[in-house]
N, C-alpha and C. Protein backbone atom coordinates (compact mmCIF):
# COMPACT_ATOMS: atom_id res chain seq x y z
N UNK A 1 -122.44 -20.96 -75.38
CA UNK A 1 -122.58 -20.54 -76.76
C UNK A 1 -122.07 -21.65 -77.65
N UNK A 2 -122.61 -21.99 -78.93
CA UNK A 2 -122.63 -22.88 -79.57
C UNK A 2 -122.18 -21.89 -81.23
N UNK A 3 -121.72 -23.06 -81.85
CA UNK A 3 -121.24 -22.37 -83.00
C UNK A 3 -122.09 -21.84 -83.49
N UNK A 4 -123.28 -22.67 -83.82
CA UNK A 4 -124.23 -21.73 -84.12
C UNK A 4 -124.77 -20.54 -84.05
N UNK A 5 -124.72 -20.36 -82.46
CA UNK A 5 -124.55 -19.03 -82.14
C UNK A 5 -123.67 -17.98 -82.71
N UNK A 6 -122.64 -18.57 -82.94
CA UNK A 6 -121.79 -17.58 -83.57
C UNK A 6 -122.28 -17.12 -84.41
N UNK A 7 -121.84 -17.41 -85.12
CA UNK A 7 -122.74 -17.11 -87.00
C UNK A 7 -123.84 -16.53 -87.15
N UNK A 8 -124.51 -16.44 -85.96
CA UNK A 8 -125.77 -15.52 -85.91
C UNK A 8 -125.31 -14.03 -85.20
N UNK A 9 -124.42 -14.13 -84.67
CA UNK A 9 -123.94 -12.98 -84.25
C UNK A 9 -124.18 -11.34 -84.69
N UNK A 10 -124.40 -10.91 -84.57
CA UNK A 10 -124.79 -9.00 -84.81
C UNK A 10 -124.08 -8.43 -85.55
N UNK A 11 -123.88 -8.44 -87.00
CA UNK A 11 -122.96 -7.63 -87.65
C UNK A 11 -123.00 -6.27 -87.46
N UNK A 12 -123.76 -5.57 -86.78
CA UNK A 12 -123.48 -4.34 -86.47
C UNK A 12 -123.40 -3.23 -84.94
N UNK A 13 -122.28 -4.16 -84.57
CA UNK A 13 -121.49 -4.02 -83.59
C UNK A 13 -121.45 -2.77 -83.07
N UNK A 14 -120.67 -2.10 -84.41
CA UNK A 14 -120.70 -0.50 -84.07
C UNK A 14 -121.33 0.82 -83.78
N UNK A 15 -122.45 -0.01 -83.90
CA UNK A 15 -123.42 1.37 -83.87
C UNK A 15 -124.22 1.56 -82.44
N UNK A 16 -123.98 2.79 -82.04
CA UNK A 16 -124.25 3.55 -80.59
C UNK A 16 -122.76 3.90 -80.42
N UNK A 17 -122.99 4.56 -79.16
CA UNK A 17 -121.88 5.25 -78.40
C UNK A 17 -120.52 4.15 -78.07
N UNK A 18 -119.65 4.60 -77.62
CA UNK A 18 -118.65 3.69 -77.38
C UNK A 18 -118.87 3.16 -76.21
N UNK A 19 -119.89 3.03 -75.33
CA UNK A 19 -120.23 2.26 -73.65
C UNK A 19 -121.20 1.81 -74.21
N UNK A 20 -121.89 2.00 -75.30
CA UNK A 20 -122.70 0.87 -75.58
C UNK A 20 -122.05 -0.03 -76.53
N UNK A 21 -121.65 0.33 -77.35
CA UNK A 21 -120.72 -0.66 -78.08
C UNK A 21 -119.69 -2.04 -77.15
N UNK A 22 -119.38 -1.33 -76.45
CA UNK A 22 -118.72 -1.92 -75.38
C UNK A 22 -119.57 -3.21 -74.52
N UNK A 23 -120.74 -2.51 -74.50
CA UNK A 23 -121.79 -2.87 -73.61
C UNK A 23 -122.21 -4.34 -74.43
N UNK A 24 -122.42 -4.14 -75.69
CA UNK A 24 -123.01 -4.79 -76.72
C UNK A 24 -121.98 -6.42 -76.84
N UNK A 25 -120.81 -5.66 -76.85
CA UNK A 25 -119.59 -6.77 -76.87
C UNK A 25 -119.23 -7.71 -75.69
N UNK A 26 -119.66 -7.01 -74.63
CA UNK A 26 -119.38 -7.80 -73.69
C UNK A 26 -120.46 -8.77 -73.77
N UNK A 27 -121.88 -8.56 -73.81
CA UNK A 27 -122.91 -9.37 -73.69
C UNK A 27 -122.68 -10.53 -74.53
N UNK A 28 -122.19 -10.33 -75.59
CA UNK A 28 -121.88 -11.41 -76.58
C UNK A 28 -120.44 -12.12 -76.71
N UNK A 29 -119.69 -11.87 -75.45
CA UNK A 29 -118.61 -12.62 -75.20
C UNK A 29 -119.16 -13.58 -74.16
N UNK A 30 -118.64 -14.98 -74.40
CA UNK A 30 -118.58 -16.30 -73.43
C UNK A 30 -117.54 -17.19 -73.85
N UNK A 31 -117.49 -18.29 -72.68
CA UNK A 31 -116.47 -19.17 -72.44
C UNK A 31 -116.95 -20.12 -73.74
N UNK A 32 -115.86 -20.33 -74.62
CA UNK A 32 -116.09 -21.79 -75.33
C UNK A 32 -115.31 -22.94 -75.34
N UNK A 33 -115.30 -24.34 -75.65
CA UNK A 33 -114.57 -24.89 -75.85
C UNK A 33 -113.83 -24.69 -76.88
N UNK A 34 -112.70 -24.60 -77.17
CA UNK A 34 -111.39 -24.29 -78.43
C UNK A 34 -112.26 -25.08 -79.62
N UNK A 35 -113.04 -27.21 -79.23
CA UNK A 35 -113.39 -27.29 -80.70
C UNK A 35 -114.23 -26.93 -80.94
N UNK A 36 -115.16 -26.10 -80.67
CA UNK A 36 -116.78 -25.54 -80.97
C UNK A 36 -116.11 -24.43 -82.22
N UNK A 37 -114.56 -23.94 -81.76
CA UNK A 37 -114.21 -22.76 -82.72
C UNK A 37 -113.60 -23.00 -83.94
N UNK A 38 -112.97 -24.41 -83.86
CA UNK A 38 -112.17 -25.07 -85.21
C UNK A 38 -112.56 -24.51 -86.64
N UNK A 39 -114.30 -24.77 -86.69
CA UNK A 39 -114.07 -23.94 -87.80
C UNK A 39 -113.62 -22.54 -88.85
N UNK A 40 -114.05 -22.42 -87.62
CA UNK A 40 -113.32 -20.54 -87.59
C UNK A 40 -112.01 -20.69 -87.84
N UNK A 41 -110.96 -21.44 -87.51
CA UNK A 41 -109.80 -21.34 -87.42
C UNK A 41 -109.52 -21.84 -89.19
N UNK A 42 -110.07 -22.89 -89.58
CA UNK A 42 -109.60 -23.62 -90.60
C UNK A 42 -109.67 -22.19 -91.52
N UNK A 43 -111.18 -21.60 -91.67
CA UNK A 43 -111.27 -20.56 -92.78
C UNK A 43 -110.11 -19.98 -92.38
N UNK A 44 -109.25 -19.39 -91.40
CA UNK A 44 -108.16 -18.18 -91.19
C UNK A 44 -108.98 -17.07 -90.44
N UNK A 45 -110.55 -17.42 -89.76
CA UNK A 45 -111.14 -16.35 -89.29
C UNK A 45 -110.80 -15.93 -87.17
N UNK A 46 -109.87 -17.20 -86.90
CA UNK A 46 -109.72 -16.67 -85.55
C UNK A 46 -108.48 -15.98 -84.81
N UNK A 47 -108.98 -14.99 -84.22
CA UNK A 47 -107.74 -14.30 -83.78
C UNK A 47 -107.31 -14.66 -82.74
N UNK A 48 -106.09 -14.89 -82.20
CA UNK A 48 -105.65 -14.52 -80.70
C UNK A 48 -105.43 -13.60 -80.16
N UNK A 49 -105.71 -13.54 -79.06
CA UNK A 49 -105.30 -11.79 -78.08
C UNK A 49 -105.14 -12.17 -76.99
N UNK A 50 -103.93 -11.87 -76.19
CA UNK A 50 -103.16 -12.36 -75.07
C UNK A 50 -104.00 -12.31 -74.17
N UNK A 51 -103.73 -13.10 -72.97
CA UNK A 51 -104.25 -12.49 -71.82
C UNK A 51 -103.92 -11.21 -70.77
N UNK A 52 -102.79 -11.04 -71.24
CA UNK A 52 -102.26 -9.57 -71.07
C UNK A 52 -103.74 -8.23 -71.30
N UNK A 53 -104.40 -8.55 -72.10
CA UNK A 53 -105.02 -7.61 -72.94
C UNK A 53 -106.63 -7.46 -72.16
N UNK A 54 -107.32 -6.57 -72.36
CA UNK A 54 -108.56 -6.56 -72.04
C UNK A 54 -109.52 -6.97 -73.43
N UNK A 55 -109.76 -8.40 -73.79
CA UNK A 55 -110.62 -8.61 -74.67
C UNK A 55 -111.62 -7.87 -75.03
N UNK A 56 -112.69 -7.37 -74.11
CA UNK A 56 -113.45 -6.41 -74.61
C UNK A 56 -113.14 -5.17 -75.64
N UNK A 57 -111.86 -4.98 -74.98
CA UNK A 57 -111.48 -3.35 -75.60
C UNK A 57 -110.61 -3.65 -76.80
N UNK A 58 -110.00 -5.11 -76.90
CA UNK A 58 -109.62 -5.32 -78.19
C UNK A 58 -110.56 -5.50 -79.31
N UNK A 59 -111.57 -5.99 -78.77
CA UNK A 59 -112.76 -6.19 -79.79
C UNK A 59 -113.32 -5.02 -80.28
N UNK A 60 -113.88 -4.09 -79.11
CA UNK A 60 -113.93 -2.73 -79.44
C UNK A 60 -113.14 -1.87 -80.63
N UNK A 61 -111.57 -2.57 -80.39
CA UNK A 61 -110.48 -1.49 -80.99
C UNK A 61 -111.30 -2.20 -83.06
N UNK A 62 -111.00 -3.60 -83.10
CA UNK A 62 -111.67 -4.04 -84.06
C UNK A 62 -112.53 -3.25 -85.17
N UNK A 63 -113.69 -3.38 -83.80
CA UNK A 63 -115.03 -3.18 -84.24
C UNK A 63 -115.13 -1.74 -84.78
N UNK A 64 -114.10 -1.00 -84.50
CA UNK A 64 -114.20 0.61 -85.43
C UNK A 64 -112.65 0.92 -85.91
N UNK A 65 -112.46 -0.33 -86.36
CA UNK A 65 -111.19 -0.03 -86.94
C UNK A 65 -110.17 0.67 -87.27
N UNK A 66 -109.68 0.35 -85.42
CA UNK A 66 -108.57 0.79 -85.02
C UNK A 66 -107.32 0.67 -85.36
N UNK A 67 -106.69 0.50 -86.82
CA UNK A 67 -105.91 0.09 -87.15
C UNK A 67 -104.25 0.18 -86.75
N UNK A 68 -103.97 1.64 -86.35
CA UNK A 68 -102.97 1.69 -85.19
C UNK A 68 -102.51 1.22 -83.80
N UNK A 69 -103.86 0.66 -83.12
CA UNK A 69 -103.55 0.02 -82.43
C UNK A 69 -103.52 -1.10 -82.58
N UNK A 70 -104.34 -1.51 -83.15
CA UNK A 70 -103.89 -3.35 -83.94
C UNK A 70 -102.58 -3.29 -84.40
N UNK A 71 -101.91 -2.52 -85.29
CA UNK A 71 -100.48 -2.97 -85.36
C UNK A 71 -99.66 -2.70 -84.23
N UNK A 72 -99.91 -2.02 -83.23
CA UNK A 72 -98.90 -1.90 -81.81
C UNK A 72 -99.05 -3.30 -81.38
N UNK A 73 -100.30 -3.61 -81.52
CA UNK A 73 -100.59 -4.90 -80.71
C UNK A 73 -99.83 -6.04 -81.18
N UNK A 74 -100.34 -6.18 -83.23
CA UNK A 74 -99.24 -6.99 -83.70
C UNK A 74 -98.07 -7.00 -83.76
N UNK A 75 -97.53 -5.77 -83.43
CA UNK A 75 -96.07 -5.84 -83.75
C UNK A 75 -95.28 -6.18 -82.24
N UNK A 76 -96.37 -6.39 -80.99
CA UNK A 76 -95.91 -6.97 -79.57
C UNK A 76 -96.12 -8.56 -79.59
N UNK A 77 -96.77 -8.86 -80.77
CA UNK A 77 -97.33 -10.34 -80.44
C UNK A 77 -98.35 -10.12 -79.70
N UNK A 78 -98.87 -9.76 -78.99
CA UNK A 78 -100.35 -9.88 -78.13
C UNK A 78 -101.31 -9.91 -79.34
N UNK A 79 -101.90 -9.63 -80.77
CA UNK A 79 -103.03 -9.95 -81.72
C UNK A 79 -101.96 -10.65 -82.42
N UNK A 80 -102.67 -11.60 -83.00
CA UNK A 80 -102.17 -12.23 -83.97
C UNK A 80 -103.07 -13.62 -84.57
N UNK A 81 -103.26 -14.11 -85.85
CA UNK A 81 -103.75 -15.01 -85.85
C UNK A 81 -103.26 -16.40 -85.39
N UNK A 82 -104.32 -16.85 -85.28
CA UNK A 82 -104.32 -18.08 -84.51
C UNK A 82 -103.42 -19.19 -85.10
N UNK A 83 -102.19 -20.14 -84.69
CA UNK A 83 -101.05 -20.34 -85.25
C UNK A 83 -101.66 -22.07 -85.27
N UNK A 84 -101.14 -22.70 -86.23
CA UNK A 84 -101.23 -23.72 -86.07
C UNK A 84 -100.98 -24.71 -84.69
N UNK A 85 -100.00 -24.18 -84.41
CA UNK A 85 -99.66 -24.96 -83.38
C UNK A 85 -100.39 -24.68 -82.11
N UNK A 86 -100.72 -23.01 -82.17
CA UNK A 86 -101.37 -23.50 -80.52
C UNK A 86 -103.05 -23.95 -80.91
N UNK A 87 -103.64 -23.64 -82.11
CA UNK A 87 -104.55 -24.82 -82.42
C UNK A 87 -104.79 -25.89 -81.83
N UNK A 88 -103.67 -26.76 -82.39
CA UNK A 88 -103.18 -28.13 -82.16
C UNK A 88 -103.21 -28.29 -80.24
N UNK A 89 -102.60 -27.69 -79.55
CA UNK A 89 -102.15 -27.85 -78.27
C UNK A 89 -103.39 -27.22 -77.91
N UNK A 90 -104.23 -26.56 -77.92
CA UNK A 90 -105.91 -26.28 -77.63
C UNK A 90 -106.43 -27.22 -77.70
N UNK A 91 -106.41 -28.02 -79.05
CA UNK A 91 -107.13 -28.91 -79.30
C UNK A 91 -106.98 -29.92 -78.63
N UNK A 92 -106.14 -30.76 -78.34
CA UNK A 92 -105.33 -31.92 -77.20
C UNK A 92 -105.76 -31.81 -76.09
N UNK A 93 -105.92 -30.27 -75.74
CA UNK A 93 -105.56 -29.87 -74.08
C UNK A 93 -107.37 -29.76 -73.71
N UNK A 94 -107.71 -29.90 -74.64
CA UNK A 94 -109.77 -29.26 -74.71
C UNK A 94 -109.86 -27.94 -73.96
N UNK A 95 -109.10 -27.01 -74.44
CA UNK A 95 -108.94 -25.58 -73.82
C UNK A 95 -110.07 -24.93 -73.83
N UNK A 96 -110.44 -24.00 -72.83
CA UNK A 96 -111.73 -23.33 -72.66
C UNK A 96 -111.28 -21.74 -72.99
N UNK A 97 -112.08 -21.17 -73.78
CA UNK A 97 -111.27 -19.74 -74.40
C UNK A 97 -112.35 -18.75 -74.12
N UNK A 98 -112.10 -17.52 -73.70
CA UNK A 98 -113.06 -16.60 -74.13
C UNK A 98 -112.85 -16.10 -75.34
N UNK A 99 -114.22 -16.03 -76.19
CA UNK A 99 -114.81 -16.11 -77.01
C UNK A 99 -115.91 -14.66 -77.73
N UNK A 100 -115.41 -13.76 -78.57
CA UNK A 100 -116.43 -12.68 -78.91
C UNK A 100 -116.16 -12.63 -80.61
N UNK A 101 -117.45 -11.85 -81.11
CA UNK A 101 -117.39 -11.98 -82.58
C UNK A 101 -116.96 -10.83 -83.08
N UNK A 102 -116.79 -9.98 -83.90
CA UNK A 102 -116.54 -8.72 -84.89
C UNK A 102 -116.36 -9.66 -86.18
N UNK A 103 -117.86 -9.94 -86.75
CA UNK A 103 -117.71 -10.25 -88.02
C UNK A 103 -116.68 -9.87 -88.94
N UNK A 104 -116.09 -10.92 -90.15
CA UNK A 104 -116.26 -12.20 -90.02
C UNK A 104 -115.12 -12.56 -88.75
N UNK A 105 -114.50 -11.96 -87.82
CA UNK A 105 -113.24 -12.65 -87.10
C UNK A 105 -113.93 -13.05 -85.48
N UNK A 106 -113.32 -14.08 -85.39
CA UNK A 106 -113.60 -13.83 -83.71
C UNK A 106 -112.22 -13.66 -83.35
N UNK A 107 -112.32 -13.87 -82.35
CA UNK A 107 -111.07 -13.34 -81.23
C UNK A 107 -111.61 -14.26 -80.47
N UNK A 108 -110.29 -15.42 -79.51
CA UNK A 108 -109.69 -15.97 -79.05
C UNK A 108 -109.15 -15.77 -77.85
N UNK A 109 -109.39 -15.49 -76.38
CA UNK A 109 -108.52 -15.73 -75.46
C UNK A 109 -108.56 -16.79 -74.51
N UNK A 110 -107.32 -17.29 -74.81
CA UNK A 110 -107.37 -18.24 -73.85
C UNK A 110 -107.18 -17.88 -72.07
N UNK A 111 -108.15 -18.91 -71.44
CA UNK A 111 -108.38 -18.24 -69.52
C UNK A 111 -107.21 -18.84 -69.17
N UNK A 112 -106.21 -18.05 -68.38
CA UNK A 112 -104.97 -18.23 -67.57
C UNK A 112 -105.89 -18.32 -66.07
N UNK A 113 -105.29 -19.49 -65.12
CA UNK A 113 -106.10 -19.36 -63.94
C UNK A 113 -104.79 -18.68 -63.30
């Protein structure tokens, strides 16, 4: 997936059942390189979400705005936006992230082997 791709992405995520929604999100998650996402980051549009977490279902939580669980999440550190610094150390390191959209944010995880 290419940035481009991004930006073309499906703004309407939410609509169907929650296994298709699900369904929908996964198809449109892939591996990227960290700089394909830079721009995203500069606007303030990329999120992080631990690897602790099941990306799909955070995106999910997103995508029908789950707002209680986003603050459990933020208030553990596992969501949070993307910090300058590990930017920076992505960027150096040419980190490979999984990658999904919920207009305008993506979400960010970086692969732990």
């Amino acid at each position: 997936m290419k940035y481009n791709q991004v930006t073309d992405m499906k703004e309407n995520l939410n609509e169907g059942t929650p296994e298709e929604i699900l369904d929908k999100i996964n198809r449109e998650t892939s591996k990227m390189q960290w700089t394909e996402l830079m721009p995203f980051f500069a606007k303030g549009m990329a999120i992080y979400v631990s690897h602790t977490l099941d990306l799909i279902k955070v995106a999910h939580a997103l995508s029908v705005d789950n707002k209680e669980q986003f603050e459990t999440w933020t208030k553990e550190g596992l969501v949070a936006n993307v910090t300058d610094e590990q930017a920076s150390a992505w960027h150096e390191s040419n980190v490979v992230v999984w990658a999904t959209v919920i207009k305008p944010w993506i979400l960010v995880q970086p692969i732990v082997d």
